[in-house]
N, C-alpha and C. Protein backbone atom coordinates (compact mmCIF):
# COMPACT_ATOMS: atom_id res chain seq x y z
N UNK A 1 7.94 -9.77 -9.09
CA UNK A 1 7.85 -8.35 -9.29
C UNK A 1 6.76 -8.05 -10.30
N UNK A 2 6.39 -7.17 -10.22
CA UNK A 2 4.54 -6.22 -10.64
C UNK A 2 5.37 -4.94 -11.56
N UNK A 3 4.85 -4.84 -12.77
CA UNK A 3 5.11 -3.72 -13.35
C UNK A 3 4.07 -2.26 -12.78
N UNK A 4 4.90 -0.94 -12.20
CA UNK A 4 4.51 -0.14 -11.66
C UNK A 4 3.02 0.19 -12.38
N UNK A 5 2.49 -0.05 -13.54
CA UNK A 5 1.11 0.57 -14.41
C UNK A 5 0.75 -0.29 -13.85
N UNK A 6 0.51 -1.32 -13.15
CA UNK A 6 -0.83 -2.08 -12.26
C UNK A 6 -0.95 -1.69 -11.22
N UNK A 7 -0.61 -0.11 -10.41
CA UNK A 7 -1.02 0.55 -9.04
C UNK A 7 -1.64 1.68 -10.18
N UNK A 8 -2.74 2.27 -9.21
CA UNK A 8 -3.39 3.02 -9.16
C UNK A 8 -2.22 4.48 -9.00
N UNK A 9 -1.36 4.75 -8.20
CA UNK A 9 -0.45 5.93 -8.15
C UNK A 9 0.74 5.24 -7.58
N UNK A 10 1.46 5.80 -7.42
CA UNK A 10 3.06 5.52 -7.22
C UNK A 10 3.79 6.80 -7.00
N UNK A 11 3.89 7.15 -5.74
CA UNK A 11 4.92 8.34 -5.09
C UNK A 11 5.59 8.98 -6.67
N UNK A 12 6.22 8.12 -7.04
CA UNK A 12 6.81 8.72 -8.19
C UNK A 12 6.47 9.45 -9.44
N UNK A 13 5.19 9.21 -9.65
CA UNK A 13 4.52 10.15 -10.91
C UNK A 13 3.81 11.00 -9.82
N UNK A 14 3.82 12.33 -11.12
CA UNK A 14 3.02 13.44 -10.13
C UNK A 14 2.31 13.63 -11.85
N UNK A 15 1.91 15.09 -11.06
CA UNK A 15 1.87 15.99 -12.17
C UNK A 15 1.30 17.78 -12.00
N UNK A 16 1.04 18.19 -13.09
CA UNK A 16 1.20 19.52 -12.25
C UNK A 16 -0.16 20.05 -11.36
N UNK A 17 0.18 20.60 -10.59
CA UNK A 17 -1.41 21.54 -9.83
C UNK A 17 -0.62 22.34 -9.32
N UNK A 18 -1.90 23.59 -9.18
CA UNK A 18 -1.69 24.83 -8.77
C UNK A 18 -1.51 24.93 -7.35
N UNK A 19 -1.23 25.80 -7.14
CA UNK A 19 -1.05 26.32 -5.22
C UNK A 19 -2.81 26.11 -4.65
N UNK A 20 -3.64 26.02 -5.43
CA UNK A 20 -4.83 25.77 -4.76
C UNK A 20 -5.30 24.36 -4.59
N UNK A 21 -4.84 23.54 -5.47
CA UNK A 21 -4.49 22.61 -5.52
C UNK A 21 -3.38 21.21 -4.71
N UNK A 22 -2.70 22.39 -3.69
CA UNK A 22 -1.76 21.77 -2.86
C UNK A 22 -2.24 21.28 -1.59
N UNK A 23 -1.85 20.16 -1.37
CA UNK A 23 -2.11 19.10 -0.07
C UNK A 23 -2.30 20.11 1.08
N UNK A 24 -3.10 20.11 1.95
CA UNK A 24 -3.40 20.54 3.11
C UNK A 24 -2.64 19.81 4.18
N UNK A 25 -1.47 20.34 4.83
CA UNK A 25 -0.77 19.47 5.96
C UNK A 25 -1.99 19.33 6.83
N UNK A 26 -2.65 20.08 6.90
CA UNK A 26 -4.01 19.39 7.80
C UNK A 26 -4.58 18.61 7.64
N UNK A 27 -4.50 18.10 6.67
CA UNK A 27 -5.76 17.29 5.81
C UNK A 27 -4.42 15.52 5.71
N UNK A 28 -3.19 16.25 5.98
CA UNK A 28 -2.46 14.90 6.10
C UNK A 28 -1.44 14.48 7.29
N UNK A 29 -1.29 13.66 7.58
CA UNK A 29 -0.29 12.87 9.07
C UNK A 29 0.78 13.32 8.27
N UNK A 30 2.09 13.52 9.19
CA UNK A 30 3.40 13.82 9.23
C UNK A 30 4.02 12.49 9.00
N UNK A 31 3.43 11.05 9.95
CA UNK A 31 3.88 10.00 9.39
C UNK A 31 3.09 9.13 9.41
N UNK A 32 3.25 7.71 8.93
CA UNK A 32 2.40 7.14 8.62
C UNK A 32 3.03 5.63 9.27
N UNK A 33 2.11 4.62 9.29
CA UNK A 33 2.06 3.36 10.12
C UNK A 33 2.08 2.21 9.29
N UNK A 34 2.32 1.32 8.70
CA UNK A 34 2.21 0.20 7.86
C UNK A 34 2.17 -0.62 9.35
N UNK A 35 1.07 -2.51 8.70
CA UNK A 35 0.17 -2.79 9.43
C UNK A 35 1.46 -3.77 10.21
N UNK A 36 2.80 -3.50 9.61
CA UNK A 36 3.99 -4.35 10.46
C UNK A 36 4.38 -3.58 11.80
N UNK A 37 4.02 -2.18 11.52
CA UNK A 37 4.43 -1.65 12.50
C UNK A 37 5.45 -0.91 12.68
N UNK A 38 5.86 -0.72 11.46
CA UNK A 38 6.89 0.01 10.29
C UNK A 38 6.74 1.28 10.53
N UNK A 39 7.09 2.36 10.82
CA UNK A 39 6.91 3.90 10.87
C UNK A 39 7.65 4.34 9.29
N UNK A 40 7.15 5.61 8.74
CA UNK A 40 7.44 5.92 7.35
C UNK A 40 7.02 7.62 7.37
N UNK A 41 8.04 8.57 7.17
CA UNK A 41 7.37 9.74 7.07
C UNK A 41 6.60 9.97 5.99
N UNK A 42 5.64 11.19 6.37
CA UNK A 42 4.92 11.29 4.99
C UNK A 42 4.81 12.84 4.79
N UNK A 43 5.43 13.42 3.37
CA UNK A 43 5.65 14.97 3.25
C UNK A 43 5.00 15.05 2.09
N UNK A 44 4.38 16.10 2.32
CA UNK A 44 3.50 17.20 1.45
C UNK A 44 3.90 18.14 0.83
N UNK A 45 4.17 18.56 -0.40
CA UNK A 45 4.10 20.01 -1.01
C UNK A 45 3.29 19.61 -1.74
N UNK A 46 4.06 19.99 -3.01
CA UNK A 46 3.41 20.09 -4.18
C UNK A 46 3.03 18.86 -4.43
N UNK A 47 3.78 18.07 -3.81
CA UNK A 47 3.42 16.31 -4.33
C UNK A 47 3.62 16.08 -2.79
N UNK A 48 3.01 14.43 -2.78
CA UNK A 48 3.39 13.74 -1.59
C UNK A 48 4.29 12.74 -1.69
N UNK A 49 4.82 12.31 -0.85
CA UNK A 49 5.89 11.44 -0.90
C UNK A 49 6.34 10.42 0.43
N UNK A 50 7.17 9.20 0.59
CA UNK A 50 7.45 8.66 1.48
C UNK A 50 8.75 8.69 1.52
N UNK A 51 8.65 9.02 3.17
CA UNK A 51 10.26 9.64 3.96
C UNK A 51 10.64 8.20 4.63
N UNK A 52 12.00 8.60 5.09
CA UNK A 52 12.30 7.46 5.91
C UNK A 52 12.60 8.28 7.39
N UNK A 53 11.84 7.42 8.65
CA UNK A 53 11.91 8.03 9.71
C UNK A 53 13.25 7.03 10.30
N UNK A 54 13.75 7.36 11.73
CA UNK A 54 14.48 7.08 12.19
C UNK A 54 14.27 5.32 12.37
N UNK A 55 13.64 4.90 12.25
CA UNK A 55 12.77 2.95 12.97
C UNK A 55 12.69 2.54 11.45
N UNK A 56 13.07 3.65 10.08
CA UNK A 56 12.45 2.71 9.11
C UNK A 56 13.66 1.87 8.29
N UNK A 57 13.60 0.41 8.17
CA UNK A 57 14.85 0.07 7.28
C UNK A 57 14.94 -0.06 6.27
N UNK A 58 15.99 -0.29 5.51
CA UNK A 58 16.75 0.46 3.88
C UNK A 58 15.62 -0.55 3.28
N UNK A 59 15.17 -0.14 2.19
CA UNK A 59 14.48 -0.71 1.33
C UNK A 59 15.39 -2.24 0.91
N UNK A 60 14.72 -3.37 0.19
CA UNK A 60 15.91 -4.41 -0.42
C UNK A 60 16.91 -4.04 -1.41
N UNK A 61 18.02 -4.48 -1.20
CA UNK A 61 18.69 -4.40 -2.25
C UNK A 61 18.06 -4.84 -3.46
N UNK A 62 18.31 -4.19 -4.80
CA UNK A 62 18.05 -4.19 -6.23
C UNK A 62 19.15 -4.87 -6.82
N UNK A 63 18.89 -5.14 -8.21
CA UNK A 63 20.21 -5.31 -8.91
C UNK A 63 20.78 -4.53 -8.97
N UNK A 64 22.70 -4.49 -9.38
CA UNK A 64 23.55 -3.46 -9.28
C UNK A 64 23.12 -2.19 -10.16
N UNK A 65 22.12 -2.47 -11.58
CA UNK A 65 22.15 -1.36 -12.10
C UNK A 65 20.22 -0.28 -11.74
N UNK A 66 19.88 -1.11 -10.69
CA UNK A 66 19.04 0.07 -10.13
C UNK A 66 18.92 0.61 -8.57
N UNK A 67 17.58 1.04 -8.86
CA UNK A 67 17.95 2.10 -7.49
C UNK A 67 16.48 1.33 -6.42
N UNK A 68 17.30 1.41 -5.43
CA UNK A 68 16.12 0.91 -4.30
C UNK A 68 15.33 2.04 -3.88
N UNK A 69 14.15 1.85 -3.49
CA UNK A 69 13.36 3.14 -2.73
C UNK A 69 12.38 2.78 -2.69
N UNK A 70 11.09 3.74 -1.30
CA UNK A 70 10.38 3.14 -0.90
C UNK A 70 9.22 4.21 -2.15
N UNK A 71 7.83 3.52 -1.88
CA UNK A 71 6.46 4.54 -2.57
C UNK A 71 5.71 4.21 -1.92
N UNK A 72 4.20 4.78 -2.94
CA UNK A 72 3.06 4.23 -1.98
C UNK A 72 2.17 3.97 -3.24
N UNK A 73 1.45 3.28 -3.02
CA UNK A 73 0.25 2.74 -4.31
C UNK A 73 -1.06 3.15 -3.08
N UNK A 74 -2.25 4.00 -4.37
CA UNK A 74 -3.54 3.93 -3.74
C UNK A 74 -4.64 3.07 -4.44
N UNK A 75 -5.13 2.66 -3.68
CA UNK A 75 -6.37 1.69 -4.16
C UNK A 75 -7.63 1.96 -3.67
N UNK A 76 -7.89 0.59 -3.49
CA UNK A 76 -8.75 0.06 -2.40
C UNK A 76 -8.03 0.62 -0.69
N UNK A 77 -6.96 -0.11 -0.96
CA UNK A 77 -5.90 0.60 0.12
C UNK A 77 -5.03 1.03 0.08
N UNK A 78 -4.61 1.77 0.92
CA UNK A 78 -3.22 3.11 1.28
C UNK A 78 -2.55 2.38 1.26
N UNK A 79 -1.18 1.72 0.71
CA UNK A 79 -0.07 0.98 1.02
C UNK A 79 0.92 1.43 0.35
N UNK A 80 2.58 1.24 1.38
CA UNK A 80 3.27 1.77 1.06
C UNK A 80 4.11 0.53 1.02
N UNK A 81 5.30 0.30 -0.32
CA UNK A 81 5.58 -0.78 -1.24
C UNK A 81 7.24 -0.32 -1.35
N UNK A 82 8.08 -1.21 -1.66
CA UNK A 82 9.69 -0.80 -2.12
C UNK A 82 9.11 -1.60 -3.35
N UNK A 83 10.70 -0.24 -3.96
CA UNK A 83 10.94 -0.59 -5.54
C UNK A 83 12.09 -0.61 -6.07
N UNK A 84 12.33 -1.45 -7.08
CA UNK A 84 13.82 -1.38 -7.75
C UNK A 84 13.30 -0.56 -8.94
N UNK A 85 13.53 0.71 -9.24
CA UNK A 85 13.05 1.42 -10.17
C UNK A 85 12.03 1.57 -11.01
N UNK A 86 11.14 0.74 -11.84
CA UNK A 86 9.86 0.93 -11.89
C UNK A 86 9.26 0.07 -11.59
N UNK A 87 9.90 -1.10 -10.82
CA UNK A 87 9.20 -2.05 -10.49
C UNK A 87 8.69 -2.36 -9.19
N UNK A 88 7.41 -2.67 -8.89
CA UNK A 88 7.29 -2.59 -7.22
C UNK A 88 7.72 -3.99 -7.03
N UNK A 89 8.38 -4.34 -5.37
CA UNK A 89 8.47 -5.59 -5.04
C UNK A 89 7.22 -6.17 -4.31
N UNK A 90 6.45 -6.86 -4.80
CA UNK A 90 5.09 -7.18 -3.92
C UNK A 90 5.08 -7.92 -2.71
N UNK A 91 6.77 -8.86 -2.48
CA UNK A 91 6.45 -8.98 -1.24
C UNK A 91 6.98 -7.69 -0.26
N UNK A 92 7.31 -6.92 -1.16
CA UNK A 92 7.42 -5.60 0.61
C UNK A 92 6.42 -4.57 0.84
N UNK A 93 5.34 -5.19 -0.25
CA UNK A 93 4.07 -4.03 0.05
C UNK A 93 3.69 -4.43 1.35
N UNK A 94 3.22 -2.92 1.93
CA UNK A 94 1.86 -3.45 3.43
C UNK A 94 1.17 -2.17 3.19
N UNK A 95 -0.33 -2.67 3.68
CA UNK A 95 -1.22 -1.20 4.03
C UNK A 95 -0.90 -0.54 4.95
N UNK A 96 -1.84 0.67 4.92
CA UNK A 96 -1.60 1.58 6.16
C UNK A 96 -2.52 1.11 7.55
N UNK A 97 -1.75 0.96 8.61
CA UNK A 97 -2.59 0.83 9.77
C UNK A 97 -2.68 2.21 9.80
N UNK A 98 -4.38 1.69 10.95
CA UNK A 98 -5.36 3.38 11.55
C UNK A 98 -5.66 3.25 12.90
N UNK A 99 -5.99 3.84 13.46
CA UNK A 99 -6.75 4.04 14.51
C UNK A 99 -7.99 5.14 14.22
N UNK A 100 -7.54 6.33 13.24
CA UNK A 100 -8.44 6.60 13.26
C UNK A 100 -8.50 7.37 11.88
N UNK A 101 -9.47 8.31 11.38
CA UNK A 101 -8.83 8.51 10.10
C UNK A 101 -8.29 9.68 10.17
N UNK A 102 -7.82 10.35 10.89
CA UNK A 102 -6.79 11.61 10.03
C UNK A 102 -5.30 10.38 9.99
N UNK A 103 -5.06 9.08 10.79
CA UNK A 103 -3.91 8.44 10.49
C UNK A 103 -3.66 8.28 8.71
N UNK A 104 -4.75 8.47 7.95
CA UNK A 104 -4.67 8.07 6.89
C UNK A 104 -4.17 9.65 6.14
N UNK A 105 -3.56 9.24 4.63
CA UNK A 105 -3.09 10.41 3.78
C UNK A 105 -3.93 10.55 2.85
N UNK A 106 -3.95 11.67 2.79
CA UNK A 106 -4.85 12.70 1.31
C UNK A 106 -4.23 12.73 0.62
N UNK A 107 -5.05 12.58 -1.07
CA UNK A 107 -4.20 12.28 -2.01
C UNK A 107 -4.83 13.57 -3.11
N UNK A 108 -4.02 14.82 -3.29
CA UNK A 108 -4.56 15.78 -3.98
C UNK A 108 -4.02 16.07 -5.74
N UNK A 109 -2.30 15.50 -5.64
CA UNK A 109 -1.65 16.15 -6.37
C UNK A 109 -2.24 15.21 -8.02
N UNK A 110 -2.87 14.61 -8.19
CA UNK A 110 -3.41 13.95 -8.98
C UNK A 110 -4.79 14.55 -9.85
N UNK A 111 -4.92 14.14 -10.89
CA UNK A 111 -5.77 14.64 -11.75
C UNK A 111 -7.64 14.13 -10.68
N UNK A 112 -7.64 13.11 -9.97
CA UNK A 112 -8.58 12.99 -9.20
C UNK A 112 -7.94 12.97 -7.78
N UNK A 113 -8.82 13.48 -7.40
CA UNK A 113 -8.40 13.16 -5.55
C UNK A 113 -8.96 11.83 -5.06
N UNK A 114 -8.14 11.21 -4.17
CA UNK A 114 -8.08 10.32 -3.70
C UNK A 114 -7.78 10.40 -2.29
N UNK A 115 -8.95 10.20 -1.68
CA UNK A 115 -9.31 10.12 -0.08
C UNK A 115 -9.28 8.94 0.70
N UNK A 116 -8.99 9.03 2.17
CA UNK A 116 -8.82 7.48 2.40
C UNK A 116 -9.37 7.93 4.16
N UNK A 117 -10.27 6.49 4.47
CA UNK A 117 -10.67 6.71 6.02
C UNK A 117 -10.34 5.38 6.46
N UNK A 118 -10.28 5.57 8.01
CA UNK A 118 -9.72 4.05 8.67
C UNK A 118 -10.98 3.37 8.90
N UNK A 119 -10.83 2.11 7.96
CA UNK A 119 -11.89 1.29 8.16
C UNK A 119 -11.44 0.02 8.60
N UNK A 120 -11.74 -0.98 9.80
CA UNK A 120 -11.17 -1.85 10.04
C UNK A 120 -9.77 -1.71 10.34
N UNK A 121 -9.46 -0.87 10.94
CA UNK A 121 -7.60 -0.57 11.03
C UNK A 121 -6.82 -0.61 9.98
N UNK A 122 -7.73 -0.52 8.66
CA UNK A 122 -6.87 0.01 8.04
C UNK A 122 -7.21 1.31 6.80
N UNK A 123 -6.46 1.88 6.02
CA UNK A 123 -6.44 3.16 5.31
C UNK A 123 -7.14 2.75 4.19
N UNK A 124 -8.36 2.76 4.17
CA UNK A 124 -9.64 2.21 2.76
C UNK A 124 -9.28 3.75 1.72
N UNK A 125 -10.34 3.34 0.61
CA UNK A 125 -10.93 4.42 -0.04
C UNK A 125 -11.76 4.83 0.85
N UNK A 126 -12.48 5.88 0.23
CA UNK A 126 -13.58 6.44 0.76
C UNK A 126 -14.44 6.17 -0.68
N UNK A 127 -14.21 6.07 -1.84
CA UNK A 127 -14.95 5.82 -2.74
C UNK A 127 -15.71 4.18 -2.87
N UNK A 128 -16.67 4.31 -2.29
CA UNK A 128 -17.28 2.71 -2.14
C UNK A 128 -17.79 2.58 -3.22
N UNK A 129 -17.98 3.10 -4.43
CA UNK A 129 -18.88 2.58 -5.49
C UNK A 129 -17.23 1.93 -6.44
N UNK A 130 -16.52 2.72 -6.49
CA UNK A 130 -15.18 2.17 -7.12
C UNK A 130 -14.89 0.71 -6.09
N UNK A 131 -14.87 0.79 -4.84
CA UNK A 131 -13.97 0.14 -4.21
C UNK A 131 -14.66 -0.33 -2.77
N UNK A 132 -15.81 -1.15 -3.36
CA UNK A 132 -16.53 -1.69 -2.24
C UNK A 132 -16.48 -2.28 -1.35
N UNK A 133 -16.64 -2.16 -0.28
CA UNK A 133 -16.06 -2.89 0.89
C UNK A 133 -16.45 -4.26 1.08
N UNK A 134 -17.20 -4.68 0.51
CA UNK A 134 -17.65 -6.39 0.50
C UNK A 134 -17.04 -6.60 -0.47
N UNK A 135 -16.01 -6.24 -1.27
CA UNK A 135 -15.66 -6.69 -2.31
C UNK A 135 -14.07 -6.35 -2.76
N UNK A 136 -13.27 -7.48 -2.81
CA UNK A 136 -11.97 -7.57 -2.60
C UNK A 136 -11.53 -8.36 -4.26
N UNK A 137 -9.97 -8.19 -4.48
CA UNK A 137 -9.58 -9.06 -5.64
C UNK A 137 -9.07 -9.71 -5.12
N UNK A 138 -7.95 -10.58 -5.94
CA UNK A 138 -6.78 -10.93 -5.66
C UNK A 138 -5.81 -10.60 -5.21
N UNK A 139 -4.92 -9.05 -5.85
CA UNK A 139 -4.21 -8.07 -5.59
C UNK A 139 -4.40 -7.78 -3.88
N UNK A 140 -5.74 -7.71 -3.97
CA UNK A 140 -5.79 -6.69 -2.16
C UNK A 140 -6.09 -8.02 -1.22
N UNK A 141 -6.15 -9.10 -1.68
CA UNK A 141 -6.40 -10.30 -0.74
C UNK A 141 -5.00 -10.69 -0.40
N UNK A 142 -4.11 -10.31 -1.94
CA UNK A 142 -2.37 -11.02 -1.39
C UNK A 142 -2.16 -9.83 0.01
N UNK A 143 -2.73 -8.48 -0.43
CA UNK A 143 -1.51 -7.41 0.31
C UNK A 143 -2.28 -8.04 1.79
N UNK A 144 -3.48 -8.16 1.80
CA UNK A 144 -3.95 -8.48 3.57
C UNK A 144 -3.58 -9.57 4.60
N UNK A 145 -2.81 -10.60 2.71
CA UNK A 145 -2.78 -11.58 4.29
C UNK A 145 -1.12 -11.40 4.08
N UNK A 146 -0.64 -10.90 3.44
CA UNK A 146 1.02 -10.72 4.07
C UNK A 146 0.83 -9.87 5.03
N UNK A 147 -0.12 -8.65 5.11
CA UNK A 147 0.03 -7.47 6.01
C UNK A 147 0.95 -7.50 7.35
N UNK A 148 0.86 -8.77 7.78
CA UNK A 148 1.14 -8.31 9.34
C UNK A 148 2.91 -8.98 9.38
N UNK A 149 3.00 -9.52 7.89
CA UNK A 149 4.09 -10.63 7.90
C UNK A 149 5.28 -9.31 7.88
N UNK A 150 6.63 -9.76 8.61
CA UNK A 150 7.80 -8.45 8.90
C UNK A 150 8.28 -8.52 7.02
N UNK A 151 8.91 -7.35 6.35
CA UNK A 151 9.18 -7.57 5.67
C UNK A 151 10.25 -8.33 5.67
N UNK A 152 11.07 -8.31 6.83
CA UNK A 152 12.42 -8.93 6.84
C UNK A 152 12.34 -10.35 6.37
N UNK A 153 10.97 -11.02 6.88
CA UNK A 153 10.73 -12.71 6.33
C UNK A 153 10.29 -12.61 4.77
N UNK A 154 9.79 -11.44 4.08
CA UNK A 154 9.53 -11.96 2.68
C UNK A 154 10.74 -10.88 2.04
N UNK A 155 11.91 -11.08 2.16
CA UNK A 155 13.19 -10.48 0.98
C UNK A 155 12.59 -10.90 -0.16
N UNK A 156 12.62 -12.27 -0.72
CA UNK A 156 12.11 -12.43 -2.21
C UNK A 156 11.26 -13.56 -2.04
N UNK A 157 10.91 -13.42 -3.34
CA UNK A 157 9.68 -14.17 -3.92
C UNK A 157 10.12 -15.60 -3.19
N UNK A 158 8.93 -16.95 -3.19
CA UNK A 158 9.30 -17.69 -3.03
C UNK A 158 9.76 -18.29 -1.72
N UNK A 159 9.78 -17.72 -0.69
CA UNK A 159 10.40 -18.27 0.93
C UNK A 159 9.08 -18.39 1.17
N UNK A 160 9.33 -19.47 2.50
CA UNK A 160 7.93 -20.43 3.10
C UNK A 160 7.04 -19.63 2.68
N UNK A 161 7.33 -18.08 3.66
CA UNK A 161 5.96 -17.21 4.48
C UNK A 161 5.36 -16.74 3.06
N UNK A 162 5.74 -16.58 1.86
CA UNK A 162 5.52 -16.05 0.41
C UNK A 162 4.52 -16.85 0.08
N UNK A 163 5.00 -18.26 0.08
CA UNK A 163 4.04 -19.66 -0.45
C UNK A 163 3.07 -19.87 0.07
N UNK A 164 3.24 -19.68 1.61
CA UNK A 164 2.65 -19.85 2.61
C UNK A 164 0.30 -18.81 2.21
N UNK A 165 1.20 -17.70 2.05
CA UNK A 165 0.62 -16.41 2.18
C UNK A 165 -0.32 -16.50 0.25
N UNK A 166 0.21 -16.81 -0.45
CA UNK A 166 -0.08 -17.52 -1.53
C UNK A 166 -1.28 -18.42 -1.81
N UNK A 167 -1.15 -19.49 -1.07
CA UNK A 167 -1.90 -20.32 -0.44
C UNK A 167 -3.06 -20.23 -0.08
N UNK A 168 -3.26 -18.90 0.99
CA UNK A 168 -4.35 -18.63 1.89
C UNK A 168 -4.54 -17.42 0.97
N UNK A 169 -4.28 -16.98 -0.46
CA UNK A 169 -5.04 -16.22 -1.29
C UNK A 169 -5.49 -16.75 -2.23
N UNK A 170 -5.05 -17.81 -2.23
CA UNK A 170 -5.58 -18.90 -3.54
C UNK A 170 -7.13 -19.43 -2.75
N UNK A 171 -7.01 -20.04 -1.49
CA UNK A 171 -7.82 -20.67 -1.19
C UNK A 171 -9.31 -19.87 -1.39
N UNK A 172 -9.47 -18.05 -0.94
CA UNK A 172 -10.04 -17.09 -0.78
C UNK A 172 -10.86 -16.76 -1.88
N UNK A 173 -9.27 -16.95 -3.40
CA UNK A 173 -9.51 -16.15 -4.10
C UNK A 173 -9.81 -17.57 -5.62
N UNK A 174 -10.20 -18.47 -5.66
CA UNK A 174 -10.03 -19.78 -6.42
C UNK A 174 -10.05 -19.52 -7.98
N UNK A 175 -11.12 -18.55 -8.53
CA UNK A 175 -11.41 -17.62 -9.90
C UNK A 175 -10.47 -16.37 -10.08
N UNK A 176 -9.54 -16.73 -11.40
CA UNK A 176 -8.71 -15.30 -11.22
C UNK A 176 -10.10 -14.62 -11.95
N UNK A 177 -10.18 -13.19 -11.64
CA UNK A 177 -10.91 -12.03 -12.40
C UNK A 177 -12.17 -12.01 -11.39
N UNK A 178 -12.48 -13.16 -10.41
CA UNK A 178 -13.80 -13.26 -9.88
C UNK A 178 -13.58 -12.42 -8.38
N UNK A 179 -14.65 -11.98 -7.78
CA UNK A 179 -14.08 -11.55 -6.04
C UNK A 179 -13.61 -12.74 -5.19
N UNK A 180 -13.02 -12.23 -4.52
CA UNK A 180 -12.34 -12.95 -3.49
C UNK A 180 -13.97 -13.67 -2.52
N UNK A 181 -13.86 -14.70 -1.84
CA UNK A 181 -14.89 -15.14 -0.67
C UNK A 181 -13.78 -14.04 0.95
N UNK A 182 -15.22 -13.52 1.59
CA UNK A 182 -14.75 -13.07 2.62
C UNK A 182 -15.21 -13.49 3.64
N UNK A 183 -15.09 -13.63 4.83
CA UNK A 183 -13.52 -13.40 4.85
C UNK A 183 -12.69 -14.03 4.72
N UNK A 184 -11.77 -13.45 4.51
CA UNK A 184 -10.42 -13.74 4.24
C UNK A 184 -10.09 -14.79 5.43
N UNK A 185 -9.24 -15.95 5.26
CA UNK A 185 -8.91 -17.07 6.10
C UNK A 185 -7.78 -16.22 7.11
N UNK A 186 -7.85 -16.87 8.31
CA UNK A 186 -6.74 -16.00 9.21
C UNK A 186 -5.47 -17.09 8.92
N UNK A 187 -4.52 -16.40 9.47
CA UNK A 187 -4.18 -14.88 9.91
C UNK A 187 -4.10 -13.41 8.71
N UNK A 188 -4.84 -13.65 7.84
CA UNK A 188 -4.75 -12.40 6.98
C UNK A 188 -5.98 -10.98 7.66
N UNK A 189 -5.68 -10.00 7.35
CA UNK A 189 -6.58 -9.53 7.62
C UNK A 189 -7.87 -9.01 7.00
N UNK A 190 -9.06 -8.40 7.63
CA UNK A 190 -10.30 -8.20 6.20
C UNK A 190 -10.60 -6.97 6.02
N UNK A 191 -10.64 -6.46 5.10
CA UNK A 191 -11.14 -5.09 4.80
C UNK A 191 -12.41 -4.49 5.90
């Protein structure tokens, strides 16, 4: 487990903006796709947030004294993550699959906006000088090559597909702090 201040946003903090300032349902999908194949609603007011559609299952159980629920972290990529209260679980993060980009969500309610287009099938920035597309960490090399893995095989830390997936980010990624080599070894996927 990842302490929530190492994502970029988290469903759960907002803050305030005006009515001019409010998400354009145009400007965002009703629901959204993770690259398992996962369906997840996605609602707009004043803030945005992740719903659970009818196909989506209960987040993992937590310990008895917190609360399970799903979010979303923006980056490099759109991905939507479960949490035991401020903590994200990193093996149940996945990005957003695209086809095209309105599949992807607008991110307004924040002191910067944060835009996202489908690049490679999946929900990028649009800010390439922050978040260059030849250029990956560690963090976004783990989420690509679990991407396609069901969450049901990574419950917790540590099972094969975890080690497994580990492995083929180590190999990628050999320098912590340095970029990742791309591409990424299969079956992960590449920005």
């Amino acid at each position: 487990m990842r302490g929530v201040a190492g994502v970029v946003i988290v469903a759960s903090l907002g803050a305030c903006i005006t009515d001019s300032d409010r998400p354009d349902a145009r400007d965002n999908p009703t629901s959204v796709i993770d690259t398992t194949g996962t369906e997840f609603e996605w609602q707009c007011d004043y803030r945005c947030r992740v719903g659970l559609a009818q196909s989506t299952p209960p987040p993992p159980a937590c310990d008895h004294d917190q609360v399970a629920g799903y979010g979303f972290a923006a980056a490099h990529f759109f991905s939507i993550m479960s949490a035991c209260n401020s903590f994200w679980l990193e093996q149940w993060e996945r990005p957003l699959a695209c086809a095209r980009d309105e599949d992807c969500p607008q991110l307004y309610e924040f002191s910067l906006e944060h835009r996202f287009e489908c690049r490679n099938g999946l929900c990028q920035n649009t800010d390439v000088v922050a978040f260059p597309p030849e250029r990956i960490e560690y963090i976004d090399a783990y989420l690509l090559c679990i991407a396609a893995v069901p969450r049901s095989e990574t419950v917790a830390p540590g099972t094969a597909v975890t080690i497994d997936v580990s492995a083929r980010v180590q190999e990628a990624c050999p320098t912590v702090g340095a970029p990742c080599r791309l591409p990424l070894p299969a079956p992960c996927m590449n920005p």
